[in-house]
N, C-alpha and C. Protein backbone atom coordinates (compact mmCIF):
# COMPACT_ATOMS: atom_id res chain seq x y z
N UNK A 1 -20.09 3.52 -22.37
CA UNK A 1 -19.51 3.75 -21.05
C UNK A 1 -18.95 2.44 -20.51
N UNK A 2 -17.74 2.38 -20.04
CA UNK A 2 -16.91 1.53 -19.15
C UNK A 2 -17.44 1.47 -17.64
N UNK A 3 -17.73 0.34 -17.29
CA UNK A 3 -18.01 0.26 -16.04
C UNK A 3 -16.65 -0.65 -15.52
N UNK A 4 -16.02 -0.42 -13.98
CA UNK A 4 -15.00 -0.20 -13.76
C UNK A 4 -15.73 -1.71 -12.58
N UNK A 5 -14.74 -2.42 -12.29
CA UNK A 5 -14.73 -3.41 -10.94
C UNK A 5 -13.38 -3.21 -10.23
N UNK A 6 -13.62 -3.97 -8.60
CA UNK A 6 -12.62 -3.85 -8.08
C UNK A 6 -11.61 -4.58 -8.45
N UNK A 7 -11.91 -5.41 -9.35
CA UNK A 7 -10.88 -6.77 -9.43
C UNK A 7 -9.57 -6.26 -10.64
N UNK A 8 -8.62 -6.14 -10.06
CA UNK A 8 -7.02 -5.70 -10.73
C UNK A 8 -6.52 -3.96 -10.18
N UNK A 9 -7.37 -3.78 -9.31
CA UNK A 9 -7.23 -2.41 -8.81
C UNK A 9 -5.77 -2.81 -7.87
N UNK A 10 -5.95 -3.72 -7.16
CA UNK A 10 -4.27 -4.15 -6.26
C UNK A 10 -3.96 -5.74 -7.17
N UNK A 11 -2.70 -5.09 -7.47
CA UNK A 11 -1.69 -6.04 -8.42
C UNK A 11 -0.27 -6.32 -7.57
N UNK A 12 0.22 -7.78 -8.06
CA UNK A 12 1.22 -8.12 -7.36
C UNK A 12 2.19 -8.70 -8.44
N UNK A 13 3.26 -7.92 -8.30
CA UNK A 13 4.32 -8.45 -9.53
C UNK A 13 5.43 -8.69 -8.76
N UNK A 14 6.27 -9.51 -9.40
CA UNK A 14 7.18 -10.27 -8.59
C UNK A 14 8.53 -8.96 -8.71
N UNK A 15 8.03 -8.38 -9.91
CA UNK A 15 9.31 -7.19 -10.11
C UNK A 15 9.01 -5.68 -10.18
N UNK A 16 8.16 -5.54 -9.15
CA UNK A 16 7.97 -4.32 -8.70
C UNK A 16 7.50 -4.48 -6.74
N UNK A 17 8.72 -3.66 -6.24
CA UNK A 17 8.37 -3.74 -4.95
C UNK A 17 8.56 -4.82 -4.29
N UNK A 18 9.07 -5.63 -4.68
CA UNK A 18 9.47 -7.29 -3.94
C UNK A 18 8.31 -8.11 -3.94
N UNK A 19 7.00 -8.01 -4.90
CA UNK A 19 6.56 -8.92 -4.98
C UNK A 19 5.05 -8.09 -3.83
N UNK A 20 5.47 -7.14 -3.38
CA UNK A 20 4.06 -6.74 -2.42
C UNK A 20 2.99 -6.06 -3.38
N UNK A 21 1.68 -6.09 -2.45
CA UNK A 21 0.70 -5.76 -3.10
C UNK A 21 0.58 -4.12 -3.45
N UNK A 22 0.55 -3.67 -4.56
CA UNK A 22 0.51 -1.88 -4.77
C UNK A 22 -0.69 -1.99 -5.29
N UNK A 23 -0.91 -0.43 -5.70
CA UNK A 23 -2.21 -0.13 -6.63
C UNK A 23 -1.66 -0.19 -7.75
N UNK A 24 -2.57 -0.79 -8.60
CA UNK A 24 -2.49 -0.87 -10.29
C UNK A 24 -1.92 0.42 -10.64
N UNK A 25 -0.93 0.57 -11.39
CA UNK A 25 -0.11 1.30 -12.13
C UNK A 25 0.47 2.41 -11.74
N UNK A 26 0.57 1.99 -10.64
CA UNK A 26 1.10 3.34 -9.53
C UNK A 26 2.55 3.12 -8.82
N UNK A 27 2.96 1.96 -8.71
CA UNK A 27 4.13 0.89 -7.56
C UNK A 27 3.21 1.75 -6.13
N UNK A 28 2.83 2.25 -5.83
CA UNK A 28 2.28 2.88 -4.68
C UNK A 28 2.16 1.57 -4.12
N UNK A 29 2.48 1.41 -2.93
CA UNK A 29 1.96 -0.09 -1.99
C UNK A 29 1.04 -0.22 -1.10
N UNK A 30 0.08 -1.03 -0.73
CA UNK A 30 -0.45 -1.10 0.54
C UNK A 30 -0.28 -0.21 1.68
N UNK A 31 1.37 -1.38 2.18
CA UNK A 31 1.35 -0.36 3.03
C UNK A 31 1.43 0.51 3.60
N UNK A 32 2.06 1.69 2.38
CA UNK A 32 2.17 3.06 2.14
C UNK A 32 1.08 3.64 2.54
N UNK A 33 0.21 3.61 1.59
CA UNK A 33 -1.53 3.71 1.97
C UNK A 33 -1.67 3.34 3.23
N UNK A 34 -1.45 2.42 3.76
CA UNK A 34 -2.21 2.22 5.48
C UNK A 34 -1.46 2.49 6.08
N UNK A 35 0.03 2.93 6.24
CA UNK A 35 0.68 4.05 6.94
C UNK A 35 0.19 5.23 6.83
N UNK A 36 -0.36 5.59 5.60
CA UNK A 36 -0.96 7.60 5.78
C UNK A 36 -2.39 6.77 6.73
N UNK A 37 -2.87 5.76 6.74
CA UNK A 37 -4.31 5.46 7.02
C UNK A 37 -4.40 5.47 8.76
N UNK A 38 -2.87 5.24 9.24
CA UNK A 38 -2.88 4.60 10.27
C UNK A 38 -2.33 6.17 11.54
N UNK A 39 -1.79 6.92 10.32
CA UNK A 39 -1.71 8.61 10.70
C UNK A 39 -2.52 9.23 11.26
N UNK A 40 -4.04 8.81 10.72
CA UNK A 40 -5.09 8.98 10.86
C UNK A 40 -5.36 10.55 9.41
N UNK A 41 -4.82 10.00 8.57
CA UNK A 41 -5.79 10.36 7.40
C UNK A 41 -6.46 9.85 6.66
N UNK A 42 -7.19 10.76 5.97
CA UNK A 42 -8.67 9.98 5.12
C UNK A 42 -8.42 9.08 4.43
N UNK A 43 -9.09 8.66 3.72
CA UNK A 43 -8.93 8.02 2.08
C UNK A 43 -9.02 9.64 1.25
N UNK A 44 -9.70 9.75 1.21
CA UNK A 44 -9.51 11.18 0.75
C UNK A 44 -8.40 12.07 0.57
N UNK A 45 -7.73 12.24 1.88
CA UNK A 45 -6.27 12.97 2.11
C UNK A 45 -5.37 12.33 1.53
N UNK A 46 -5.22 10.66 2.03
CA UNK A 46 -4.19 10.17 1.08
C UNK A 46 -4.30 10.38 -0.13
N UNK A 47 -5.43 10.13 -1.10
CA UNK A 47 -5.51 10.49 -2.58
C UNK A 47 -4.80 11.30 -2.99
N UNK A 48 -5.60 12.40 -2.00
CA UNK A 48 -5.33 13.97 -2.94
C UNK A 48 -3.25 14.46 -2.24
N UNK A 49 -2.98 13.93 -0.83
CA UNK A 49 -1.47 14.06 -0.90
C UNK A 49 -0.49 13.62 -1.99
N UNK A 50 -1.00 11.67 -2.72
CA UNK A 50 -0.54 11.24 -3.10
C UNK A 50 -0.84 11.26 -4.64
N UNK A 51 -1.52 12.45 -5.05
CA UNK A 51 -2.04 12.12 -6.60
C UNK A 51 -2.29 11.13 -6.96
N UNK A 52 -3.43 9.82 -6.15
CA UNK A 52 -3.86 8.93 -6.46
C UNK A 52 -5.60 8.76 -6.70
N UNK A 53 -5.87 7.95 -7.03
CA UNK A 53 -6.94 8.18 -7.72
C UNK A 53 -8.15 7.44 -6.16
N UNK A 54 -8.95 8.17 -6.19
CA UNK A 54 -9.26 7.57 -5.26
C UNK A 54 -9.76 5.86 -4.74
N UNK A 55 -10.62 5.97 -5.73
CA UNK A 55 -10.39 4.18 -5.86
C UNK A 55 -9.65 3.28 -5.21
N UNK A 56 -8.66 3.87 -6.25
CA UNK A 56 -7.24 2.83 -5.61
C UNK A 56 -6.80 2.79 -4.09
N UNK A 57 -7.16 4.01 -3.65
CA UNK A 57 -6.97 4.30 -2.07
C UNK A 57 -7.77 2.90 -1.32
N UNK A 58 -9.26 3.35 -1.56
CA UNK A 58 -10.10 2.48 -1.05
C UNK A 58 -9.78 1.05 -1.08
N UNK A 59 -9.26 0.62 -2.62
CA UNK A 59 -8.64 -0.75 -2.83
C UNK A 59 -8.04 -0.96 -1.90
N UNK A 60 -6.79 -0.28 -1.89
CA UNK A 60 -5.56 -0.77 -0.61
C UNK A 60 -6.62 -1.00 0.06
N UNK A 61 -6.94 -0.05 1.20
CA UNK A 61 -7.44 -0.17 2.47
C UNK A 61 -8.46 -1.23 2.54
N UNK A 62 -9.23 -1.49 1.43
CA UNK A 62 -9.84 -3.15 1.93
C UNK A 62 -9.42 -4.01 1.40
N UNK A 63 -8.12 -3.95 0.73
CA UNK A 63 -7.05 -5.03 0.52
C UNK A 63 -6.29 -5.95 1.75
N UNK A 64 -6.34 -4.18 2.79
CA UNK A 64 -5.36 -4.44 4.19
C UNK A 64 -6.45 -5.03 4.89
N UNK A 65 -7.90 -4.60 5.12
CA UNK A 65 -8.95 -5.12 6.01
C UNK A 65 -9.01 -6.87 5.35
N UNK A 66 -8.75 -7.06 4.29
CA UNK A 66 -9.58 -8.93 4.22
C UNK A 66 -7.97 -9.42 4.53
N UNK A 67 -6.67 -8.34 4.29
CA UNK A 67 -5.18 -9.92 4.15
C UNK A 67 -4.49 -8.89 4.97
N UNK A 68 -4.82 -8.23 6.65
CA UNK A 68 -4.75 -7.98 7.32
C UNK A 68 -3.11 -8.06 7.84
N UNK A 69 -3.11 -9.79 8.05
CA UNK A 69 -1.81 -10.22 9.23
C UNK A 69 -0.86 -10.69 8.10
N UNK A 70 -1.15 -10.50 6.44
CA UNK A 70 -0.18 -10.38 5.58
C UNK A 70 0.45 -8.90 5.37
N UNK A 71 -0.35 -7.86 5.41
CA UNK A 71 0.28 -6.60 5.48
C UNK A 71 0.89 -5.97 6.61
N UNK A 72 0.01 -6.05 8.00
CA UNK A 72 1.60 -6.04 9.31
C UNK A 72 2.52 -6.78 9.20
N UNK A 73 2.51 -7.81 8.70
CA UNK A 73 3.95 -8.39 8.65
C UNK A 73 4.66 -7.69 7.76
N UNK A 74 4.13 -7.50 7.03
CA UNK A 74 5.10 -6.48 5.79
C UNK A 74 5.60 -5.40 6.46
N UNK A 75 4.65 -4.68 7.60
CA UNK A 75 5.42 -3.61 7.95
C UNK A 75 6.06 -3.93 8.96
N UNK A 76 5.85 -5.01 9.83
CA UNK A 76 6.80 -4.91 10.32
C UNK A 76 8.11 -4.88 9.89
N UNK A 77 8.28 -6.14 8.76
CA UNK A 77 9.40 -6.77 8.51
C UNK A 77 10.37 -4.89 7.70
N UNK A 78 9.52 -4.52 7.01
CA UNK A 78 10.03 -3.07 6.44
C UNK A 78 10.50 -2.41 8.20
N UNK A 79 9.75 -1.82 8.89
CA UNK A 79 10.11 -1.65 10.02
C UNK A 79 11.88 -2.02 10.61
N UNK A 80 11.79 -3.31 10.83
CA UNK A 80 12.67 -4.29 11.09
C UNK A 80 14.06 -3.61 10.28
N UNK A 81 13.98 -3.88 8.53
CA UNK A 81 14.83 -3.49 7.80
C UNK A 81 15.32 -2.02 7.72
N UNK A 82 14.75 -1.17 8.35
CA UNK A 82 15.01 0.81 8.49
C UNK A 82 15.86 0.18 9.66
N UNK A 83 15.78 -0.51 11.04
CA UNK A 83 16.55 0.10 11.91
C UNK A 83 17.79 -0.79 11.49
N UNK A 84 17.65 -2.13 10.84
CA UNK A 84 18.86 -2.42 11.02
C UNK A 84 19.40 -1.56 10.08
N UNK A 85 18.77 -0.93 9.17
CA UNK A 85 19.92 -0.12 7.94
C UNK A 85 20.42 0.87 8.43
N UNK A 86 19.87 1.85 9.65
CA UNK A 86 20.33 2.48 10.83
C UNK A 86 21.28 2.17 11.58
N UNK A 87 21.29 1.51 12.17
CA UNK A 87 22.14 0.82 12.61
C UNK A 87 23.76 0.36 11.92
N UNK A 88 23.19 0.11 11.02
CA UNK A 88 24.25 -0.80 10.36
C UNK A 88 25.17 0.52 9.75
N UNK A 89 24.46 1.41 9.26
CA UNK A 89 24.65 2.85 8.72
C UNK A 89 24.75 2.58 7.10
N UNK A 90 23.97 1.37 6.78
CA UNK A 90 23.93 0.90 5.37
C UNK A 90 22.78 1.47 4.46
């Protein structure tokens, strides 16, 4: 039997996703996950919406709890980039 750790569950590649933190082998991102989190769904719900494994859910979300004011910035800055692409009509 394989016993499993948290460590490589959130991976950061410079060529997937711009370099942000996702779940291992998924491109799924952070802050994808803590947008359904911030909806106010489960870890649970996100899983099972996102055919993800649950684990990985949990990863994100205490990925976002310890590097916190690195992942709002991400959304903001994503944020930021929807309206100007709105805007811009780009």
């Amino acid at each position: 039997m394989t016993t499993l750790s948290l460590e490589g569950l959130i991976v950061k590649k410079p060529n997937l996703r711009g370099g942000r933190p996702i779940i291992a082998g998924t491109g799924v991102t952070v802050r994808t996950i803590v947008g359904h989190y911030k909806l106010g769904l489960s870890a649970e719900e996100i899983a099972d919406k996102m055919n993800l494994a649950l684990a990985g859910v949990y990863a994100a979300l205490a990925y976002y709890h310890l590097n916190q004011a690195e992942v709002e910035a991400d959304i903001i800055a994503n944020s930021e980039a929807a309206v100007m692409k709105e805007i811009t009509g780009g």
